[in-house]
Protein backbone atom coordinates (compact mmCIF):
# COMPACT_ATOMS: atom_id res chain seq x y z
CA UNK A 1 -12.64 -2.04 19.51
CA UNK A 2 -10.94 -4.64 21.87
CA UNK A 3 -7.23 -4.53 21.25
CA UNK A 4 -7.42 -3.27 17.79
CA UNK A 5 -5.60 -0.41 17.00
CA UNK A 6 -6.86 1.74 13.80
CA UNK A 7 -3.48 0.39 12.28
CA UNK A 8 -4.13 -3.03 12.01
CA UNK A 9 -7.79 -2.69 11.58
CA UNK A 10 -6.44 -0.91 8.11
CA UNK A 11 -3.94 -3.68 6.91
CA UNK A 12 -6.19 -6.49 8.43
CA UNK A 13 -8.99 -4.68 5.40
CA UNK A 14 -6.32 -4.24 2.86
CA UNK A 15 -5.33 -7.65 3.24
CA UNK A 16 -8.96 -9.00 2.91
CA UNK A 17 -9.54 -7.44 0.20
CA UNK A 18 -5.77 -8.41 -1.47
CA UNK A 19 -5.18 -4.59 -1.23
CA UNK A 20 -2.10 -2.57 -1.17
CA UNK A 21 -1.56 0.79 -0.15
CA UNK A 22 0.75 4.00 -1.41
CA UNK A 23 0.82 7.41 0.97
CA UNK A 24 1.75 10.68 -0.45
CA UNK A 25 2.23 13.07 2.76
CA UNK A 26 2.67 16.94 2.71
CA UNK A 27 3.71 18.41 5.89
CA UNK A 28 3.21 15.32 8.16
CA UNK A 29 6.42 14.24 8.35
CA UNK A 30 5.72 10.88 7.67
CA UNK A 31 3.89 10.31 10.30
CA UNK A 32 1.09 8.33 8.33
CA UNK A 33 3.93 6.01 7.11
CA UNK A 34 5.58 5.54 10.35
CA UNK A 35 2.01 4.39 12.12
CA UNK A 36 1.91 1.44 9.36
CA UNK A 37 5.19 0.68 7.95
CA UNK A 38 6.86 -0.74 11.23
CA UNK A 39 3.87 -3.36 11.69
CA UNK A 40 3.85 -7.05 10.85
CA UNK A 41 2.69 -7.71 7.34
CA UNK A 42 2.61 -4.42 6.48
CA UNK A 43 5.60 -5.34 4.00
CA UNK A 44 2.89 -7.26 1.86
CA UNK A 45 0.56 -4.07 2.08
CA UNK A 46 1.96 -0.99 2.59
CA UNK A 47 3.46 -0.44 -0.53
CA UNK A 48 5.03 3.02 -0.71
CA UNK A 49 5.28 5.96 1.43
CA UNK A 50 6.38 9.58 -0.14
CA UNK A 51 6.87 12.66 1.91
CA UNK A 52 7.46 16.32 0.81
CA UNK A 53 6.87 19.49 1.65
CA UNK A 54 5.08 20.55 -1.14
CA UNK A 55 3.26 19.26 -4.37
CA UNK A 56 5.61 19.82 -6.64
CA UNK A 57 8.19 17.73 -4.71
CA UNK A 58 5.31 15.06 -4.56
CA UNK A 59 4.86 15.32 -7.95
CA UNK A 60 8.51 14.78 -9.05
CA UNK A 61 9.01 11.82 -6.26
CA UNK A 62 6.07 10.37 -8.25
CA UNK A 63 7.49 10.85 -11.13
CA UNK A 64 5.07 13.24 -12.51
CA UNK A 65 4.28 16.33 -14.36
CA UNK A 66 3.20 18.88 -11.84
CA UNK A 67 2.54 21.43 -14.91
CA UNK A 68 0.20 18.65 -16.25
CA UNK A 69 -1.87 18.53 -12.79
């Protein structure tokens, strides 16, 4: 609506509701994290942003157990 972009109609919610936000991206290139991450006060939101190309690289980069999953 207006001028608002779905970007900072995102962090303007995350920051009502004292939210944060983490991104784990397969095969987007980081595309999700490069739409948020750039914007002012995203750096008291937008948390963490983790691309791979597949789960098990996710996984690890999380610093999970993909044989647990």
């Amino acid at each position: 609506e207006d001028n608002d972009t779905l970007e900072s109609v995102i962090l303007a919610a995350l920051a009502r509701g004292n939210h944060t936000l983490a991104v784990a991206e397969t095969f987007t290139a980081g595309q999700i994290d490069a739409r948020l991450a750039h914007l002012p006060g995203a750096e008291m939101r937008f948390r963490r942003g983790l691309v791979a190309r597949s789960h098990a690289e996710l996984f690890a980069g999380a610093g999970l157990d993909a044989d647990a999953a």
